[in-house]
C-alpha atoms as a PDB file:
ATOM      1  CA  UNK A   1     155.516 -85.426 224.163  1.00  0.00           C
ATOM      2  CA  UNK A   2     155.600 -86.487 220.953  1.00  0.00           C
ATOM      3  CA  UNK A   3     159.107 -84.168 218.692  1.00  0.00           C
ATOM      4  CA  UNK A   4     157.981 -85.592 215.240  1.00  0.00           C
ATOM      5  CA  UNK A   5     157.407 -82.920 213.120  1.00  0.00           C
ATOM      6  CA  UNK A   6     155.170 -83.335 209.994  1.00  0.00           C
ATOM      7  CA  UNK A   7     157.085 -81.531 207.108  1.00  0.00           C
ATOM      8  CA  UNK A   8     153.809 -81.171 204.982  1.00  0.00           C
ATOM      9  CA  UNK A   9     150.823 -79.371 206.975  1.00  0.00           C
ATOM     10  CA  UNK A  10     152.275 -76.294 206.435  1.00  0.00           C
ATOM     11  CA  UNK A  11     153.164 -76.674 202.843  1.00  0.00           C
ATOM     12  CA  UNK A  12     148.929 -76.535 202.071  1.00  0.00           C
ATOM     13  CA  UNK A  13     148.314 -73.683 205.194  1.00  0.00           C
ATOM     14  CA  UNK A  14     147.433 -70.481 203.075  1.00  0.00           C
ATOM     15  CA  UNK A  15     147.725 -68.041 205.496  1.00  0.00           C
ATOM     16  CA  UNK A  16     150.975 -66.251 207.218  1.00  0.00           C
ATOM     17  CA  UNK A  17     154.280 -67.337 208.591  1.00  0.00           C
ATOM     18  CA  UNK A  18     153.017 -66.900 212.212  1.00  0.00           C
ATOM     19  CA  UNK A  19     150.171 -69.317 211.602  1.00  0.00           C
ATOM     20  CA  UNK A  20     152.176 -71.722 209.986  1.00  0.00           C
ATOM     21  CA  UNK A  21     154.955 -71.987 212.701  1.00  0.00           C
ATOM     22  CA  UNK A  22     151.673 -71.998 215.223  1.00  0.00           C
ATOM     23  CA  UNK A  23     150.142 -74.674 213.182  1.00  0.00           C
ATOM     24  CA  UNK A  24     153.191 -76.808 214.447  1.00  0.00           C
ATOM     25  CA  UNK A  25     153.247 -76.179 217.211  1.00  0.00           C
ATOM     26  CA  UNK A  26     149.300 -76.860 218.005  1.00  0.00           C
ATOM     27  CA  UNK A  27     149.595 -80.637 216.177  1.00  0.00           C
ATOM     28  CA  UNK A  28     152.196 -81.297 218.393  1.00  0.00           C
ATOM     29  CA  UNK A  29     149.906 -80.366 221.492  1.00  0.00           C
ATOM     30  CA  UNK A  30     146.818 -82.476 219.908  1.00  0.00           C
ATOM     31  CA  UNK A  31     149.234 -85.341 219.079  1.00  0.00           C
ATOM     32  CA  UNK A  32     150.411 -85.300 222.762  1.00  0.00           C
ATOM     33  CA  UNK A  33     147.131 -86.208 223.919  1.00  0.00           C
ATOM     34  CA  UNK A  34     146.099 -89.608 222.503  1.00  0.00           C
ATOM     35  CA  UNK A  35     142.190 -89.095 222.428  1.00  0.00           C
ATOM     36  CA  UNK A  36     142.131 -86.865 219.449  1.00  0.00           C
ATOM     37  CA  UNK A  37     143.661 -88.903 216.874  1.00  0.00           C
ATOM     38  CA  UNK A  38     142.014 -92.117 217.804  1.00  0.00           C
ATOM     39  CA  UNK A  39     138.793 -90.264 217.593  1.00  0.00           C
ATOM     40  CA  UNK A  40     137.333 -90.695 221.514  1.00  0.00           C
ATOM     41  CA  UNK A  41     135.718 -88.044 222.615  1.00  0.00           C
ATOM     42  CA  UNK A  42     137.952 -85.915 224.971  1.00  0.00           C
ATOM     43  CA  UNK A  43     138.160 -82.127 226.510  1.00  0.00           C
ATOM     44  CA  UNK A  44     141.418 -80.272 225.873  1.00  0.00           C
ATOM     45  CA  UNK A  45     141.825 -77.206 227.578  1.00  0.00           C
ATOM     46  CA  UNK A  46     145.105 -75.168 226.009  1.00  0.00           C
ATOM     47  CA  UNK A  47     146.635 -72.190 227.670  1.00  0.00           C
ATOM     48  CA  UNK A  48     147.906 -69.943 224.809  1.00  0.00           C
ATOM     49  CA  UNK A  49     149.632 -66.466 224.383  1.00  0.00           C
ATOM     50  CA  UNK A  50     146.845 -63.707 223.626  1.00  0.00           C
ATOM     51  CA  UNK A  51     148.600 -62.300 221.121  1.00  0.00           C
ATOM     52  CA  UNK A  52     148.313 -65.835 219.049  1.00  0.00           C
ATOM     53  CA  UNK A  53     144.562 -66.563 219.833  1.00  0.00           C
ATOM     54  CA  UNK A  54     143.824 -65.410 215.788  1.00  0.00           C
ATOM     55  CA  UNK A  55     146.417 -66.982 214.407  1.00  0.00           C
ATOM     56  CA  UNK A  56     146.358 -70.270 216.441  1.00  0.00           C
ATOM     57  CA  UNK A  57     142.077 -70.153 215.507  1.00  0.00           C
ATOM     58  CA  UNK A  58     143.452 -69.296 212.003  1.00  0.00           C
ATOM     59  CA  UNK A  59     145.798 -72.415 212.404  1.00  0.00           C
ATOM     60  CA  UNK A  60     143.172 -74.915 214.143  1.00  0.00           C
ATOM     61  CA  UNK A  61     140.485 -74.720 211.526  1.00  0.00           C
ATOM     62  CA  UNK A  62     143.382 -75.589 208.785  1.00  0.00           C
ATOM     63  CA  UNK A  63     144.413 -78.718 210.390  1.00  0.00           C
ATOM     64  CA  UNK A  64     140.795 -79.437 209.921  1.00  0.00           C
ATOM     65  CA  UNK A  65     141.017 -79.456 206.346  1.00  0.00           C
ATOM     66  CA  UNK A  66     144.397 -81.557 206.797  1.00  0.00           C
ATOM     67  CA  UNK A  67     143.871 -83.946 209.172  1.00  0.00           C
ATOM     68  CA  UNK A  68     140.716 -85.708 208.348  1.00  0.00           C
ATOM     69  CA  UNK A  69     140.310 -86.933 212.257  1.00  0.00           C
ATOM     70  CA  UNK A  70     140.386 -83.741 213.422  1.00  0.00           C
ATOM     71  CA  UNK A  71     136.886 -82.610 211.120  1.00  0.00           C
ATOM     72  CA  UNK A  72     134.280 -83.235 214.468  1.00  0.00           C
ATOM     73  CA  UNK A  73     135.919 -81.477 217.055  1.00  0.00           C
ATOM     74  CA  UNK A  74     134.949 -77.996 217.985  1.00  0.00           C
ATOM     75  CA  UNK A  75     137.198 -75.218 218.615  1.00  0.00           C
ATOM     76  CA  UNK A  76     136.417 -72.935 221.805  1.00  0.00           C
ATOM     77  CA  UNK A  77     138.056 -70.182 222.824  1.00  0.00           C
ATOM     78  CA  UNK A  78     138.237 -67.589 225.627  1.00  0.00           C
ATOM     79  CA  UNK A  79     137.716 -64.142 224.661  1.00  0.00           C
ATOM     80  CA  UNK A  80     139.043 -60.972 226.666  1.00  0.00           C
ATOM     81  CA  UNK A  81     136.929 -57.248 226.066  1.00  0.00           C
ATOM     82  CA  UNK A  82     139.710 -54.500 226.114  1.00  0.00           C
ATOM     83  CA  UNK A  83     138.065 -53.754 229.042  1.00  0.00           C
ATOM     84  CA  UNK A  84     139.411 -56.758 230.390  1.00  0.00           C
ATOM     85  CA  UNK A  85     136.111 -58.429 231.186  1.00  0.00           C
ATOM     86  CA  UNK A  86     136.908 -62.367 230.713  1.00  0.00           C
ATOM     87  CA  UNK A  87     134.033 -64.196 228.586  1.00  0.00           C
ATOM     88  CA  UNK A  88     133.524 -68.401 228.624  1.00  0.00           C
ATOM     89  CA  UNK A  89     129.667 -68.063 226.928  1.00  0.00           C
ATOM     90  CA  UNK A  90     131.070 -69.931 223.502  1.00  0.00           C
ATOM     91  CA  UNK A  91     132.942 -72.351 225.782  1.00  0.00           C
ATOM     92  CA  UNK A  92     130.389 -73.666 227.527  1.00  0.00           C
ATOM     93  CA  UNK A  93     127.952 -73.792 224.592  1.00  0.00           C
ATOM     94  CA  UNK A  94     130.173 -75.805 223.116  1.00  0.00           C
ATOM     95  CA  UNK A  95     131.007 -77.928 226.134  1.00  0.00           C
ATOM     96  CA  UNK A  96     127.226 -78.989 226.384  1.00  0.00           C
ATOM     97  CA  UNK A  97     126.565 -79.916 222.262  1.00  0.00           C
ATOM     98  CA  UNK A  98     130.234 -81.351 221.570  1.00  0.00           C
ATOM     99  CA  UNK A  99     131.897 -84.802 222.654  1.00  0.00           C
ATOM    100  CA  UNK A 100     135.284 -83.367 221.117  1.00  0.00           C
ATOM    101  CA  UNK A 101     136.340 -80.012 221.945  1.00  0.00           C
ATOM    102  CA  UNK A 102     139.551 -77.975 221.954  1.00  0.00           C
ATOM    103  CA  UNK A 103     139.413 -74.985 224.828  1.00  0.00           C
ATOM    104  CA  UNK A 104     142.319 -71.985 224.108  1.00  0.00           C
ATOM    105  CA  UNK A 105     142.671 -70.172 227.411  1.00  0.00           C
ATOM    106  CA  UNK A 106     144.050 -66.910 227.732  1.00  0.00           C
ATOM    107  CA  UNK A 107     144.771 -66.703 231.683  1.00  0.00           C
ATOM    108  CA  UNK A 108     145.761 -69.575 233.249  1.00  0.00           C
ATOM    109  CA  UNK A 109     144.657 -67.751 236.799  1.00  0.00           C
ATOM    110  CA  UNK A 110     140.793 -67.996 237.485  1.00  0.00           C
ATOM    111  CA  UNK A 111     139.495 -70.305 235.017  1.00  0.00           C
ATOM    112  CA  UNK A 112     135.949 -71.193 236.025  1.00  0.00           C
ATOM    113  CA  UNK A 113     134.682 -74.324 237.956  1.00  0.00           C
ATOM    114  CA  UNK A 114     133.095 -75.820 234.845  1.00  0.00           C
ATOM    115  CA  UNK A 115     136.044 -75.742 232.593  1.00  0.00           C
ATOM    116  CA  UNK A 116     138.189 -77.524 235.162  1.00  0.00           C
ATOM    117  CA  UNK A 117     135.615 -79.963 236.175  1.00  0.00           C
ATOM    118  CA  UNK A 118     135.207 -80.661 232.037  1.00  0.00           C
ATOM    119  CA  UNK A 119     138.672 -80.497 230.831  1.00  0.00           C
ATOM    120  CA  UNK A 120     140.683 -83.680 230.658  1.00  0.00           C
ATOM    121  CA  UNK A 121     143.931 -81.669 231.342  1.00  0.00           C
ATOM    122  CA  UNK A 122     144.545 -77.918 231.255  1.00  0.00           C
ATOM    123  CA  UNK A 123     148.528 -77.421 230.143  1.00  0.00           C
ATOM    124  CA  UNK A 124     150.321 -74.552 228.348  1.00  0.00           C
ATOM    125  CA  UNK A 125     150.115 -75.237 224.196  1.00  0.00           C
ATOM    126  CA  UNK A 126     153.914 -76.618 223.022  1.00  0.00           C
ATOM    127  CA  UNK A 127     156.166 -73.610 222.651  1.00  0.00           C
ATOM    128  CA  UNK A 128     157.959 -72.950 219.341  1.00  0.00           C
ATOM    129  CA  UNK A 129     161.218 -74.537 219.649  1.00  0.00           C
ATOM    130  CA  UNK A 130     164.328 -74.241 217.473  1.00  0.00           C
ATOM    131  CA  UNK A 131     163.093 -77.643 215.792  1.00  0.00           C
ATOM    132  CA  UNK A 132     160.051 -75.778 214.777  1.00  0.00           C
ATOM    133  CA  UNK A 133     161.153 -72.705 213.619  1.00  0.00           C
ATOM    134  CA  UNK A 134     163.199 -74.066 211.423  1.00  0.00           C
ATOM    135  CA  UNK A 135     160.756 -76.555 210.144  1.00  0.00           C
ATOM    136  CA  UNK A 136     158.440 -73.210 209.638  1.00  0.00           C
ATOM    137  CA  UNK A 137     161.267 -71.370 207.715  1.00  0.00           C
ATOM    138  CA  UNK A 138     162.068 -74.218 205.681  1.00  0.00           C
ATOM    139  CA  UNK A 139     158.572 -75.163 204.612  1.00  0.00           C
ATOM    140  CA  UNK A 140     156.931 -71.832 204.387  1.00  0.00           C
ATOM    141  CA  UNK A 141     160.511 -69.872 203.663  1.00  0.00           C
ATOM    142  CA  UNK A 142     161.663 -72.182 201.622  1.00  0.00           C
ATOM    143  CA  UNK A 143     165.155 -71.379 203.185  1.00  0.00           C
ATOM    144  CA  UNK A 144     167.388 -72.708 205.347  1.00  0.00           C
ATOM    145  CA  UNK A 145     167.427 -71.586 209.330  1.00  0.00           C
ATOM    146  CA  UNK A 146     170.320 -72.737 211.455  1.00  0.00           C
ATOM    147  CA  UNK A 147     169.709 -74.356 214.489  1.00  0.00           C
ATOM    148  CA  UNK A 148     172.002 -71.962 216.760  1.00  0.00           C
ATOM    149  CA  UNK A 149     170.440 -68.995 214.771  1.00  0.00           C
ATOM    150  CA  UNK A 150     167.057 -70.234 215.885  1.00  0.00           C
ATOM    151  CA  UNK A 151     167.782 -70.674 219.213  1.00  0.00           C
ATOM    152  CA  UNK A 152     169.300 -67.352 219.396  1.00  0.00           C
ATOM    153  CA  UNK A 153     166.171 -66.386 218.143  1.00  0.00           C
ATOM    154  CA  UNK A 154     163.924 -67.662 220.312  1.00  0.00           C
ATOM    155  CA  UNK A 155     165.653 -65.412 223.382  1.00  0.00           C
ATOM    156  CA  UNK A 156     163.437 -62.821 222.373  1.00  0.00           C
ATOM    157  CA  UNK A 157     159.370 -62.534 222.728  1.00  0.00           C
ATOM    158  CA  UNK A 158     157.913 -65.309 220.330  1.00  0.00           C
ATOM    159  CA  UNK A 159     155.759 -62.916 218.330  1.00  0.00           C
ATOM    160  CA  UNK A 160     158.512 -60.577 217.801  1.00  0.00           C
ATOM    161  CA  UNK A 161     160.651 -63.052 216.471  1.00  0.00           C
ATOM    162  CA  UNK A 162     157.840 -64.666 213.905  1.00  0.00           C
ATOM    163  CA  UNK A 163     157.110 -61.450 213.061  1.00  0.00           C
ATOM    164  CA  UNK A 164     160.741 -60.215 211.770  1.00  0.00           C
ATOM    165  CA  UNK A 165     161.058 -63.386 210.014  1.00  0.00           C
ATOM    166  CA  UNK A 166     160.305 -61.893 206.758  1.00  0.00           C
ATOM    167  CA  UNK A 167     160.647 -63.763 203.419  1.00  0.00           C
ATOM    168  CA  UNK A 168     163.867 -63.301 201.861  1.00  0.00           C
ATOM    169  CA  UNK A 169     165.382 -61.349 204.900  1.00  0.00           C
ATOM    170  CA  UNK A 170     168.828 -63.016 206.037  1.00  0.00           C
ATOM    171  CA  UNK A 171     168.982 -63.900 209.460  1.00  0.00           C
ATOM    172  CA  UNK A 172     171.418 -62.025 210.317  1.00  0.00           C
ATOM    173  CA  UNK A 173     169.679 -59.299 210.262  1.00  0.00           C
ATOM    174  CA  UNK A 174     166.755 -60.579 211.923  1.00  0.00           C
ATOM    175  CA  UNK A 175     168.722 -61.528 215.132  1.00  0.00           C
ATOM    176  CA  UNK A 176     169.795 -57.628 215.042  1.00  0.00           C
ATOM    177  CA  UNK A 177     166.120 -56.159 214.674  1.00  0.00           C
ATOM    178  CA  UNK A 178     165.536 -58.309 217.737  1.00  0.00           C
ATOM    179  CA  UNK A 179     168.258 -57.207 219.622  1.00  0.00           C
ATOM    180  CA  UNK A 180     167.124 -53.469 218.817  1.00  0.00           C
ATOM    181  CA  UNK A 181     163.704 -53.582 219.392  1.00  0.00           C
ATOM    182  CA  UNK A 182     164.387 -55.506 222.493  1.00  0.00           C
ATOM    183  CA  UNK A 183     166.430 -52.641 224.070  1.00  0.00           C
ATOM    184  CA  UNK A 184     164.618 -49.559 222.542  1.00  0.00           C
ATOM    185  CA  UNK A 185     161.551 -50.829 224.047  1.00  0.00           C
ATOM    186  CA  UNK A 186     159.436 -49.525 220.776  1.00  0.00           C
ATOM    187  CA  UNK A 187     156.580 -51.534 221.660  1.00  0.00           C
ATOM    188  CA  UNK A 188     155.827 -48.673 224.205  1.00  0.00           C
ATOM    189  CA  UNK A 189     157.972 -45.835 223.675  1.00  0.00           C
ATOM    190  CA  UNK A 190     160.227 -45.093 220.544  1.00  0.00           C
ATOM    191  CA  UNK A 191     162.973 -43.468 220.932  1.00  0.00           C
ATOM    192  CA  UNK A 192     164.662 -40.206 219.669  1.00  0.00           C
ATOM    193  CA  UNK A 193     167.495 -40.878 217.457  1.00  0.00           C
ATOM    194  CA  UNK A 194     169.448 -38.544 219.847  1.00  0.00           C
ATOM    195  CA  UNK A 195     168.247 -40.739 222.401  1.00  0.00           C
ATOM    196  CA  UNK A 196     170.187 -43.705 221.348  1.00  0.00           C
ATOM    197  CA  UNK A 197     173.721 -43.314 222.333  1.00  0.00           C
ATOM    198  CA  UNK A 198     175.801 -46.134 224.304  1.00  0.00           C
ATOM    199  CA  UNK A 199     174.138 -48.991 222.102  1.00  0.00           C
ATOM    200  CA  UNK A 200     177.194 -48.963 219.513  1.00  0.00           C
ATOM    201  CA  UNK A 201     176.607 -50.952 216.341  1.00  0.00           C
ATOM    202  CA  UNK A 202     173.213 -51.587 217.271  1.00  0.00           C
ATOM    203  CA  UNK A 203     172.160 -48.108 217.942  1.00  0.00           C
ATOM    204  CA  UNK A 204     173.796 -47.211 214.370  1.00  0.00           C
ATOM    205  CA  UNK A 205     171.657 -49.435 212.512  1.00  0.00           C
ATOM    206  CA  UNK A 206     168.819 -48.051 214.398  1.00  0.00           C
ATOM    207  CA  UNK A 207     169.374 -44.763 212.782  1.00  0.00           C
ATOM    208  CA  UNK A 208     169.993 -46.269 209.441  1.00  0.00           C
ATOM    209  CA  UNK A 209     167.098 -48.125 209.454  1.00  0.00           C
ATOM    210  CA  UNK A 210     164.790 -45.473 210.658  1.00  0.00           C
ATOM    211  CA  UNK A 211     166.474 -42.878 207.735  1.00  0.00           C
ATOM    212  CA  UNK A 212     166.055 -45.989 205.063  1.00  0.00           C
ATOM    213  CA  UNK A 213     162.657 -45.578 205.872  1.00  0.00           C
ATOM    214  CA  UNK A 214     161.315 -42.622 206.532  1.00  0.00           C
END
């Protein structure tokens, strides 16, 4: 797969961080197969994290407006009700008008007879790396993001980590929101400040943090 990482797309992407770093990460998947940017007509089916689908959509319809070889292909994507109910209608629209045509997956399990049969390949999208965060921070930061920091990083959920990567916030403390949300589990249950004992220096800036703001 193609490492080179183009400094300047996300320099002219207007929207947020998480895009950005996405952005990245999505040229280098289109870049690693060699149909799209000779212009032959091709079928790319991407698995990507659900929780990305927006900002990766967000991120594909940018490189449009970037990468002038990229204007005639058509963006398809899976969609999942929150009742769980899987729908491919757009994808195979799309599949029967366009020669050029990005598929983002959701579930790797299950995917229906015609999107195998059509795709060229179906592999995972290229996952942020250390090279890429960094890249992200520096272009869309404008700061500097150390290479052990973003690996460190990048031991906790992806859209955690793009998410505490606020502007101006020093890394140090982002590695220590991650650590906290990682073992407080507040994406399903916060816990009582009473609650958090036996987490030392971690647990104390819990409390801090919650007091700060509330």
């Amino acid at each position: 797969m193609d490492r080179h990482i183009d400094r300047h797309i996300d320099g002219k992407i207007p929207f947020g961080f998480a895009t950005s770093a996405w952005a990245i990460a999505l040229k280098n998947s289109l870049k690693a197969h060699p149909p799209v940017f000779v212009g032959s007509p091709f079928t790319l089916a991407l698995l990507i994290p659900a929780d990305a689908r927006k900002d990766l959509e967000r991120a594909f319809h940018q490189l449009q407006k970037t990468e002038e070889i990229l204007s005639d292909v058509e963006l398809a994507s899976e969609i999942i009700s929150d009742r769980g109910r899987r729908d491919h209608a757009d994808i195979k629209i799309v599949l029967r008008l366009r020669k050029r045509v990005v598929i983002f997956l959701l579930k790797e399990d299950a995917i229906p007879a015609f999107i195998v049969a059509s795709a060229d390949k179906i592999v995972p999208i290229s996952p942020i790396d250390a090279v890429m965060l960094v890249e992200a921070v520096k272009t869309k930061h404008d700061a500097e993001l150390d290479h052990e920091d973003a690996a460190r990083m990048l031991a906790y959920p992806i859209s955690d980590v793009l998410s505490a990567l606020r502007p101006g916030r020093a890394h140090a403390d982002v590695l220590s929101r991650l650590e906290v949300v990682r073992w407080s589990g507040m994406d399903t249950k916060v816990p009582l400040l009473e609650e958090l004992s036996g987490y030392g220096e971690a647990a104390e800036w819990a409390r801090v943090l919650i007091c700060t703001e509330s």
